[in-house]
C-alpha atoms as a PDB file:
ATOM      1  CA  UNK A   1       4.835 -13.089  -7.299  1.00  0.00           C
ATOM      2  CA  UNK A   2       4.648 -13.750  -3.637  1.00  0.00           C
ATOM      3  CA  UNK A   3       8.161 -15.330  -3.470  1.00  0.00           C
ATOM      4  CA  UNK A   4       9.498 -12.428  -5.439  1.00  0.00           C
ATOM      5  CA  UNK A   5       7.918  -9.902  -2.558  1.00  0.00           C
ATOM      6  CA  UNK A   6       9.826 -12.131  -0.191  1.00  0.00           C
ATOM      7  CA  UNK A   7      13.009 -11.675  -2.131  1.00  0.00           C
ATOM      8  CA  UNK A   8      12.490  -8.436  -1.904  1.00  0.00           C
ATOM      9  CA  UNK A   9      11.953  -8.558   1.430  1.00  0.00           C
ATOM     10  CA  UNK A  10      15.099 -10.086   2.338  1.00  0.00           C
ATOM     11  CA  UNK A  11      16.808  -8.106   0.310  1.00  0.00           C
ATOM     12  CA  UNK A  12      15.976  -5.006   2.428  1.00  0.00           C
ATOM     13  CA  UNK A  13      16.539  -7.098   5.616  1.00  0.00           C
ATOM     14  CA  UNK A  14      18.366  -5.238   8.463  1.00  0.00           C
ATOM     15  CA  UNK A  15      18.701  -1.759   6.043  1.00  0.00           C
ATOM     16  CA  UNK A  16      17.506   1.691   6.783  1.00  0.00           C
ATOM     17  CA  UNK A  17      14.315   1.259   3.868  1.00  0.00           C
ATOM     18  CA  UNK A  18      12.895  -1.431   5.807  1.00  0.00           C
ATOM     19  CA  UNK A  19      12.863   0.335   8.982  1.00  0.00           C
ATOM     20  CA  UNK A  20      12.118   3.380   7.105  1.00  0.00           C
ATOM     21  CA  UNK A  21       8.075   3.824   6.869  1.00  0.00           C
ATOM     22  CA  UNK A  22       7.891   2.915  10.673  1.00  0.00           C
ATOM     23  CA  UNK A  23      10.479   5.604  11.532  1.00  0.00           C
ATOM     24  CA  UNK A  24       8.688   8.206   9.284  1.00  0.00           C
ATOM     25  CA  UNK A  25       5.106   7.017  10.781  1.00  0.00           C
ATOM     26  CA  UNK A  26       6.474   7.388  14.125  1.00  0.00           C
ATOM     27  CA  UNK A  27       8.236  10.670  13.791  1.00  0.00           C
ATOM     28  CA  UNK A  28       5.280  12.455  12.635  1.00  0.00           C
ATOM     29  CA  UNK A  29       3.056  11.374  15.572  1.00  0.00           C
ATOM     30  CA  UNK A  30       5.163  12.373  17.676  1.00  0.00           C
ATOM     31  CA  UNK A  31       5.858  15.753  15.973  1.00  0.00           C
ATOM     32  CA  UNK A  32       2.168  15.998  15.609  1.00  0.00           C
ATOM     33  CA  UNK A  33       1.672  15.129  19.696  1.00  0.00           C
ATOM     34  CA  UNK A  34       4.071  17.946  20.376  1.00  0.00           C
ATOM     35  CA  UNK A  35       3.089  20.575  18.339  1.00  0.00           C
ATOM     36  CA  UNK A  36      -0.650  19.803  19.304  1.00  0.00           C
ATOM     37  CA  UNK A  37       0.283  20.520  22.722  1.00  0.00           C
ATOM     38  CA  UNK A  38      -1.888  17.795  23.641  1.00  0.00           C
ATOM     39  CA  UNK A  39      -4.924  19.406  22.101  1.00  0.00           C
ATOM     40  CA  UNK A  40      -7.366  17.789  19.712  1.00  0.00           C
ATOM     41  CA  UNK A  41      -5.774  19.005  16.965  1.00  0.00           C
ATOM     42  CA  UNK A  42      -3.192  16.515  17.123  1.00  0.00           C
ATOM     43  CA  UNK A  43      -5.230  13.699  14.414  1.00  0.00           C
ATOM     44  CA  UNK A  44      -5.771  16.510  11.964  1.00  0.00           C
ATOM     45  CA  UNK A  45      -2.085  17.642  12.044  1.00  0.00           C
ATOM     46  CA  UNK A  46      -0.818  14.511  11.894  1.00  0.00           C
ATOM     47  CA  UNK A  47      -2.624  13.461   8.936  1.00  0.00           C
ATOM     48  CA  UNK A  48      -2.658  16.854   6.676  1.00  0.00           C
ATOM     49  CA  UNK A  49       1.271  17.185   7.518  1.00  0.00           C
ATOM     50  CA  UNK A  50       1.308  13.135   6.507  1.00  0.00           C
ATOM     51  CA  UNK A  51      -0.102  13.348   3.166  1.00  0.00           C
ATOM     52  CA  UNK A  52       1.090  16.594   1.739  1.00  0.00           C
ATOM     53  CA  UNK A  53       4.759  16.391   3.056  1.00  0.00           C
ATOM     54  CA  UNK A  54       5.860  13.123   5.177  1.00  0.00           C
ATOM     55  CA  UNK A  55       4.464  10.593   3.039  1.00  0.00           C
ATOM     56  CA  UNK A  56       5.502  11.577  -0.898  1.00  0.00           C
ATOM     57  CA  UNK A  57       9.077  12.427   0.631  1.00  0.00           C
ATOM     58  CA  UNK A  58       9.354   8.861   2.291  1.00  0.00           C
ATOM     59  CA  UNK A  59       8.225   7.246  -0.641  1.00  0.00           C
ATOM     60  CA  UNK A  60      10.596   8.738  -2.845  1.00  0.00           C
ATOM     61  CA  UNK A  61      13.362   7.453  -0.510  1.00  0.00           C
ATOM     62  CA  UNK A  62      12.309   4.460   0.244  1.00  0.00           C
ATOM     63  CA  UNK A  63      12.251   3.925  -4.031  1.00  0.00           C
ATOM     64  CA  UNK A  64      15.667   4.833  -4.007  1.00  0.00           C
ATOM     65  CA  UNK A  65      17.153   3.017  -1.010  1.00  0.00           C
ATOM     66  CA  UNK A  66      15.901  -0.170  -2.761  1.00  0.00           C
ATOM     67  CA  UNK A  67      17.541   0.822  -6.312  1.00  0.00           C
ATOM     68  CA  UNK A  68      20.349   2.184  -4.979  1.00  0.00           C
ATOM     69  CA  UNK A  69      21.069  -1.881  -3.572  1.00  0.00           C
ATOM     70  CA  UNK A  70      20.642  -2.915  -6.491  1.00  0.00           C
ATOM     71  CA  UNK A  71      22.553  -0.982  -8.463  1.00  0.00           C
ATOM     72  CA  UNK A  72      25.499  -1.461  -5.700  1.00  0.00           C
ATOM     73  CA  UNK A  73      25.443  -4.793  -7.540  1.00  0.00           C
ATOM     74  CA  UNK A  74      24.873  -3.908 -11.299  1.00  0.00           C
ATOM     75  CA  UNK A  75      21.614  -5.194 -10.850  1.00  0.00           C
ATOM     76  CA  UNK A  76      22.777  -8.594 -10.703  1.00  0.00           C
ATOM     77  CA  UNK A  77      20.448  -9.870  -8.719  1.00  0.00           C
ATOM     78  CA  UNK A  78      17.649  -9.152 -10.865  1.00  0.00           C
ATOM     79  CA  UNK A  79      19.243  -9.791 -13.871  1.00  0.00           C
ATOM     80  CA  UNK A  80      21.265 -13.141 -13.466  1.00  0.00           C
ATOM     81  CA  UNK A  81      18.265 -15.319 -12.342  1.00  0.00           C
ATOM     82  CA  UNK A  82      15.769 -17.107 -14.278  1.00  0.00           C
ATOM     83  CA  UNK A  83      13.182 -15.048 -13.928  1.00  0.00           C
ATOM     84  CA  UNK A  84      11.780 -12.384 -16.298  1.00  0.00           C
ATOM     85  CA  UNK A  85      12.840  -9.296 -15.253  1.00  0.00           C
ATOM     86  CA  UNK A  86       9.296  -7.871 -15.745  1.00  0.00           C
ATOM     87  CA  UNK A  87       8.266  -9.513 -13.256  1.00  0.00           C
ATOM     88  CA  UNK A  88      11.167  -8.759 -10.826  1.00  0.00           C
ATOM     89  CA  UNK A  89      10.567  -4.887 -11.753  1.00  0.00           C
ATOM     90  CA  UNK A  90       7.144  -6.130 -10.609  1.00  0.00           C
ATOM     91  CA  UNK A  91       7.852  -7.683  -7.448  1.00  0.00           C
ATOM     92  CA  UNK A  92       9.599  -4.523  -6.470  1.00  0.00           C
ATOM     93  CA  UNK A  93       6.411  -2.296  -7.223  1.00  0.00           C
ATOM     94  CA  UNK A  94       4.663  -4.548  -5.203  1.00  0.00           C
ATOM     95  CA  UNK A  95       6.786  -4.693  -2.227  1.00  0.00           C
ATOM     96  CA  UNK A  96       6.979  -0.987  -2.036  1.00  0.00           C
ATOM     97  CA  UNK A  97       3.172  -0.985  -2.194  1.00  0.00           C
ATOM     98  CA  UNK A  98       2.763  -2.799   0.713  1.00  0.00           C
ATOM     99  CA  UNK A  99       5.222  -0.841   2.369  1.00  0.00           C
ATOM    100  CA  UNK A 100       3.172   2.242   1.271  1.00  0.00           C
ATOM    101  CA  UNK A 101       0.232   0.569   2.743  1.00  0.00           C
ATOM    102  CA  UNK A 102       1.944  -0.337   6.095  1.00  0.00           C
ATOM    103  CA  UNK A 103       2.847   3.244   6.473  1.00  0.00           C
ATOM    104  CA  UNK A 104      -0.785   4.512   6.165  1.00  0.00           C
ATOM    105  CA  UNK A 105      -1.771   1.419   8.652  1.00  0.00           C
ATOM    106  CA  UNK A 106       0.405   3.345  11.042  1.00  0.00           C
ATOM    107  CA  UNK A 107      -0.432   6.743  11.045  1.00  0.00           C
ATOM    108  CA  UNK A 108      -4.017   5.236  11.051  1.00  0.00           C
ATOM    109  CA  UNK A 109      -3.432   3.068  14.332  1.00  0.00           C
ATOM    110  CA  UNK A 110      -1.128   6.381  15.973  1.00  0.00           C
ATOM    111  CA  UNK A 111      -4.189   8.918  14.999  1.00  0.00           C
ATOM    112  CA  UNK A 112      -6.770   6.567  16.533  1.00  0.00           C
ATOM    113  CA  UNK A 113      -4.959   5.778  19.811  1.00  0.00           C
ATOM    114  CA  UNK A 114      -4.315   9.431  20.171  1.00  0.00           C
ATOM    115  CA  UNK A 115      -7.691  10.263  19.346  1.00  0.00           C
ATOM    116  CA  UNK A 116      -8.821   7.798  22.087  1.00  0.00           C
ATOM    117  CA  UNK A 117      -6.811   9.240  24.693  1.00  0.00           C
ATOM    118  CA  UNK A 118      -6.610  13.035  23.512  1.00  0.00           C
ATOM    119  CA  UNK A 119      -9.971  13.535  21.739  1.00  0.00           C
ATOM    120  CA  UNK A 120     -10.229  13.985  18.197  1.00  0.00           C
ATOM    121  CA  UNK A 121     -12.786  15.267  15.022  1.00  0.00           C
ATOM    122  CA  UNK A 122     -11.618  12.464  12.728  1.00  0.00           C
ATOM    123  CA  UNK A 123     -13.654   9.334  13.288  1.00  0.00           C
ATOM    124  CA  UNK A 124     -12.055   5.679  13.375  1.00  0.00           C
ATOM    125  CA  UNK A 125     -13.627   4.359  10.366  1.00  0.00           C
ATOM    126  CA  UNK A 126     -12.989   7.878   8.411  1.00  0.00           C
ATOM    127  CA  UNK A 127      -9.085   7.406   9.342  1.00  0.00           C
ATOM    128  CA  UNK A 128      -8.921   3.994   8.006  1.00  0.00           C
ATOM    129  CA  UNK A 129     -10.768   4.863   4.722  1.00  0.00           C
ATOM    130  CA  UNK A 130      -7.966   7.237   4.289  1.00  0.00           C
ATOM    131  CA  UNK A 131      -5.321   4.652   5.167  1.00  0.00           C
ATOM    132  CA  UNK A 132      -6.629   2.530   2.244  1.00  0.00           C
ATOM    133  CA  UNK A 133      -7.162   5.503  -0.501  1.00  0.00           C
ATOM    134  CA  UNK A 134      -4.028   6.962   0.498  1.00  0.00           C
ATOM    135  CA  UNK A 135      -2.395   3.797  -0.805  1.00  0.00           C
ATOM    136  CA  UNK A 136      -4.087   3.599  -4.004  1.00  0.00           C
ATOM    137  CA  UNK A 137      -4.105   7.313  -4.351  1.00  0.00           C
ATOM    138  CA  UNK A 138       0.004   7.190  -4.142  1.00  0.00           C
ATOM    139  CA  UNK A 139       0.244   4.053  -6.192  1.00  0.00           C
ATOM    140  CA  UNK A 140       1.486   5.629  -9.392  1.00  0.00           C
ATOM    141  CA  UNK A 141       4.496   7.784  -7.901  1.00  0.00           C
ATOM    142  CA  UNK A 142       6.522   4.032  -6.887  1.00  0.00           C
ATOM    143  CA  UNK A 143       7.668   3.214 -10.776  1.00  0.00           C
ATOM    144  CA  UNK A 144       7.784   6.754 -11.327  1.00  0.00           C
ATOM    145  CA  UNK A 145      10.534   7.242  -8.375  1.00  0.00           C
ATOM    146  CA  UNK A 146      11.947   4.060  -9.010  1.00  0.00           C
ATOM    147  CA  UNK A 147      12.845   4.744 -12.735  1.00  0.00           C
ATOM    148  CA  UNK A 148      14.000   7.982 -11.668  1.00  0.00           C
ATOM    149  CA  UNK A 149      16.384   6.426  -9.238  1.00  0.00           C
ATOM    150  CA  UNK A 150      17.681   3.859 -11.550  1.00  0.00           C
ATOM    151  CA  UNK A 151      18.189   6.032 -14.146  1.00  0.00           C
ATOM    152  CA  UNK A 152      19.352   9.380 -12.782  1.00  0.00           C
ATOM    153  CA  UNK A 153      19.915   8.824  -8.737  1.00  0.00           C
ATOM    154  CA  UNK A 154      18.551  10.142  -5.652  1.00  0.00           C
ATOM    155  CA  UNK A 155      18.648  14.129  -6.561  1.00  0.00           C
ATOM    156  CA  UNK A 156      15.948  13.133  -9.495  1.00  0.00           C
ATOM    157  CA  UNK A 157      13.487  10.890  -7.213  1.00  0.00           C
ATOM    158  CA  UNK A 158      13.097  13.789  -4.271  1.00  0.00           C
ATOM    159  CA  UNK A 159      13.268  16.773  -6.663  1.00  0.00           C
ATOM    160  CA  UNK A 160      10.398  15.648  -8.818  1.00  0.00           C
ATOM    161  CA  UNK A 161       8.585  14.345  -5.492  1.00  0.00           C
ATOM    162  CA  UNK A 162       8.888  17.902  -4.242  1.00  0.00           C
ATOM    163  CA  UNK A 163       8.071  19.748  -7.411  1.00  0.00           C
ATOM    164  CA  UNK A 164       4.758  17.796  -8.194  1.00  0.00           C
ATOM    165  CA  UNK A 165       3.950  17.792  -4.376  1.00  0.00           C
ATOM    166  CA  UNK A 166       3.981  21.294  -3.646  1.00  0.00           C
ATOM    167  CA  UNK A 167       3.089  22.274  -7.312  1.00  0.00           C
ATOM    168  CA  UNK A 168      -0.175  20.311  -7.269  1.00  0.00           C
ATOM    169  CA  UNK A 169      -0.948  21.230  -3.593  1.00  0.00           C
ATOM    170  CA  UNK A 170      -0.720  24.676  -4.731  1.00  0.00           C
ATOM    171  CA  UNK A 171      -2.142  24.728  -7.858  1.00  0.00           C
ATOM    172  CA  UNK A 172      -4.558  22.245  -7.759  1.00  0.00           C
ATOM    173  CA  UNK A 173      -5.101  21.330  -4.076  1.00  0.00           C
ATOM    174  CA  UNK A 174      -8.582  22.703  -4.155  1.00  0.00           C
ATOM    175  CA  UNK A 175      -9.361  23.409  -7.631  1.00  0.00           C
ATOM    176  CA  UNK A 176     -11.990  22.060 -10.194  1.00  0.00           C
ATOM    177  CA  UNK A 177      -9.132  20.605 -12.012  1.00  0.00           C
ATOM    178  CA  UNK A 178      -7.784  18.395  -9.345  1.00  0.00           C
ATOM    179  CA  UNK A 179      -7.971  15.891 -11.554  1.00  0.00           C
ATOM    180  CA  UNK A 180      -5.813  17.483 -14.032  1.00  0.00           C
ATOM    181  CA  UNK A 181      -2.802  16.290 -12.115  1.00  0.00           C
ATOM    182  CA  UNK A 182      -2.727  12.508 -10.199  1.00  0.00           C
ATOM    183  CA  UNK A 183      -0.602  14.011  -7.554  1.00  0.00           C
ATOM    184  CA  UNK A 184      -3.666  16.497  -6.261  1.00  0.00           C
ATOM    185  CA  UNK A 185      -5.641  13.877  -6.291  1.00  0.00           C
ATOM    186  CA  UNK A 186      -5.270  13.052  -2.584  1.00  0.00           C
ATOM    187  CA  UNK A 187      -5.524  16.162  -1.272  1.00  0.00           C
ATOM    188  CA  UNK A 188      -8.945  16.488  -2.974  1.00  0.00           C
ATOM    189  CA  UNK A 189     -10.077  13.139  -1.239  1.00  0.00           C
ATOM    190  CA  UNK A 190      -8.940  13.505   2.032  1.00  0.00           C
ATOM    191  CA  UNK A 191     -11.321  17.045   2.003  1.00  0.00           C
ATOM    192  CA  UNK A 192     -14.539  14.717   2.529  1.00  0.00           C
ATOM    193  CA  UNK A 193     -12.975  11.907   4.332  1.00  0.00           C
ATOM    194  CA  UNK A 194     -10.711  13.398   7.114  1.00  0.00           C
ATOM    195  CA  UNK A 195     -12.568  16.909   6.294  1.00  0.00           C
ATOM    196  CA  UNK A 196      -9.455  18.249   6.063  1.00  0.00           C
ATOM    197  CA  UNK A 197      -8.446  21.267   3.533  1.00  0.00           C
ATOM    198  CA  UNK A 198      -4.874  20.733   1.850  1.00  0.00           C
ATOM    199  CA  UNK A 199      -3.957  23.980   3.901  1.00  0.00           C
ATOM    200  CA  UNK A 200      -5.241  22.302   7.013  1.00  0.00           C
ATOM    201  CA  UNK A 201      -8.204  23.580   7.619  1.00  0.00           C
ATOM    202  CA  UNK A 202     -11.024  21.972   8.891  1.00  0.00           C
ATOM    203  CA  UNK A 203     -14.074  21.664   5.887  1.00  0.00           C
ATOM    204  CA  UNK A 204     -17.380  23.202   7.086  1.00  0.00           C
ATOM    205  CA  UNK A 205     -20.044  20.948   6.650  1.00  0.00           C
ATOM    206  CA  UNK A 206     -21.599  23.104   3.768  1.00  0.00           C
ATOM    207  CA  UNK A 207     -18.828  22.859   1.908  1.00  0.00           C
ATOM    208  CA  UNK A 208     -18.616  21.433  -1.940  1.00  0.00           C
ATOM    209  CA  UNK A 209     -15.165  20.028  -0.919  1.00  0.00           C
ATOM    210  CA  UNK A 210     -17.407  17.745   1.855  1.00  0.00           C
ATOM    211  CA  UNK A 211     -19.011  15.830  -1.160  1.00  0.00           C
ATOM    212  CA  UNK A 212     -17.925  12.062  -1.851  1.00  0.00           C
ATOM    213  CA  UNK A 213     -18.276  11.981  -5.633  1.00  0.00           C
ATOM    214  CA  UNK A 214     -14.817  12.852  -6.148  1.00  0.00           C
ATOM    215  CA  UNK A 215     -13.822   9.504  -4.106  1.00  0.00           C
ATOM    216  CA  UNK A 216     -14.487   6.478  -7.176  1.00  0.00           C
ATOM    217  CA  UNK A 217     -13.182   9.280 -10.223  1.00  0.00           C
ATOM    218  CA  UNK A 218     -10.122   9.899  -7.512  1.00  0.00           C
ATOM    219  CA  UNK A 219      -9.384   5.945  -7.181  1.00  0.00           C
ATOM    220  CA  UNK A 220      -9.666   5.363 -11.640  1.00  0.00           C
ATOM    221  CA  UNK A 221      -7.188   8.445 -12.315  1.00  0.00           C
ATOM    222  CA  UNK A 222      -5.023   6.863  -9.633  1.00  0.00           C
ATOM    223  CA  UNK A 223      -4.992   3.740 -10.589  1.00  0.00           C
ATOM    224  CA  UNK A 224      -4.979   4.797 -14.593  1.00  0.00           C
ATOM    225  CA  UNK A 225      -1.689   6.544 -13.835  1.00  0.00           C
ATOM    226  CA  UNK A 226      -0.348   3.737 -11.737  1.00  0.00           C
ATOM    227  CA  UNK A 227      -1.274   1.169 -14.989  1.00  0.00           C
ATOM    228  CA  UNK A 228       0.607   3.426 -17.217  1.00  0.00           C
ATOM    229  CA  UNK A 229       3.467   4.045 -15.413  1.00  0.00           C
ATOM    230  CA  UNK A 230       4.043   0.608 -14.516  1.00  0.00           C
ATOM    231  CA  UNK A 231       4.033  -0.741 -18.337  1.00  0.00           C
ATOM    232  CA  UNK A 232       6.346   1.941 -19.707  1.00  0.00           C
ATOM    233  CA  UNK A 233       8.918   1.459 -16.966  1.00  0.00           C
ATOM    234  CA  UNK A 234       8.193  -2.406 -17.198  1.00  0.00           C
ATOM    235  CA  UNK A 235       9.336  -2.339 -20.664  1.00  0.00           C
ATOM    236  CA  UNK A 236      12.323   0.247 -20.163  1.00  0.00           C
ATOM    237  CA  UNK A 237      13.672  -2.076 -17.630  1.00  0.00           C
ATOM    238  CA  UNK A 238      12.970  -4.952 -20.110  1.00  0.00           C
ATOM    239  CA  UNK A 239      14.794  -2.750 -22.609  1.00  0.00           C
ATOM    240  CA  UNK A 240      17.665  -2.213 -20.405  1.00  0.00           C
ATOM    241  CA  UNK A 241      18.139  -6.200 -19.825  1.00  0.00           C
ATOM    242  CA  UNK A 242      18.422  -7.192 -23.173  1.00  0.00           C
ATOM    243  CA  UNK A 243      21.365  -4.498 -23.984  1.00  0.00           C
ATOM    244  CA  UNK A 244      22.740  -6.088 -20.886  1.00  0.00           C
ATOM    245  CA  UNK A 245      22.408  -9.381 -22.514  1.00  0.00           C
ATOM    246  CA  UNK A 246      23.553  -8.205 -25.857  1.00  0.00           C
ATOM    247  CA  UNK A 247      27.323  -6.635 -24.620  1.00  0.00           C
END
């Protein structure tokens, strides 16, 4: 699996999706910095405008950047070597995950040196913890958008990344059945870890929202979904190789 991540890798050498989660990352701090006006608000705008806009959108294109390449070349790549293309659908998961991941690292590493310099409510350790549920929590949306892209192009991937983002933010952002829907579950988790409402408000510290039970049942639906997804669009790939093979 590793050399497949490095295919993958290579294969996104020198293109806008591999340059893409730094640009976002950077963008927003220094959207953040400026609309902050320098104030210690800056951490908690940057990561509430991060994870309910920035970071579903750039995930959906970044899914379809890499599909879009490969179906450029009728997926020949993927489908002309000797491996199984289950596990090249795989590799690509994976290598979008750790893009995913990289992403949070940044907007972890911006928010802290900010907070350093500017001041800032959102401790170190509380940023990172985000970082690394933010990646699990977002998981599930990469076959999802990938499948989408492969199957009905870019329109499909960032339509259905805006309709579940907004619809769960506003429907279940703050609700008792956030975990109805696995896209509210990060909004609901980043109220006791960056005590930050979905709306951007700042949790008081009586607040139900401030409790950490919701973190371990956030992380199973998250990675239940991400399971799922991953073996039903790991088999229609599959599917879609052997009528490949069969013409």
């Amino acid at each position: 699996m590793k050399e497949l991540i490095r295919a993958e890798r290579l294969k996104m050498r020198h293109s806008f999706g591999s340059f893409l989660p730094l640009s976002a990352a950077v963008l927003q701090v220094m959207i953040s910095l400026f609309l902050s006006m320098g104030t210690s608000y800056y951490s908690v705008n940057a990561w509430n405008w991060w994870y309910t806009m920035i970071l579903p959108g750039m995930l959906s294109v970044l899914c379809y950047l890499g599909i879009k390449q490969e179906k450029k070349q009728h997926y020949a790549n993927m489908l002309t070597t000797q491996i199984a293309p289950d596990r090249c659908w795989m590799g690509k998961i994976l290598y979008y995950a750790i893009k995913l991941l990289w992403a949070n690292l940044l907007i972890f590493v911006g928010t802290a040196v900010g907070g350093v310099l500017i001041g800032t409510t959102i401790p170190a350790t509380n940023g990172f913890a985000a970082a690394l549920l933010l990646s699990i929590c977002y998981l599930w949306e990469i076959p999802l958008y990938m499948t989408l892209s492969a199957r009905f192009g870019m329109f499909a991937a960032v339509f259905t990344c805006m309709t579940i983002t907004v619809g769960s933010l506003i429907t279940f952002g703050a609700s008792k059945l956030w975990w109805v829907c696995p896209a509210s579950v990060p909004f609901r988790l980043m109220c006791p870890v960056l005590q930050i409402m979905p709306n951007g408000l700042i949790v008081e510290s009586d607040s139900r929202y401030m409790s950490t039970s919701v973190i371990f049942p956030g992380i199973m639906i998250s990675l239940f979904w991400f399971t799922v997804l991953t073996c039903a669009t790991t088999r229609w790939f599959r599917g879609m190789y052997d009528r490949k093979e069969s013409i």
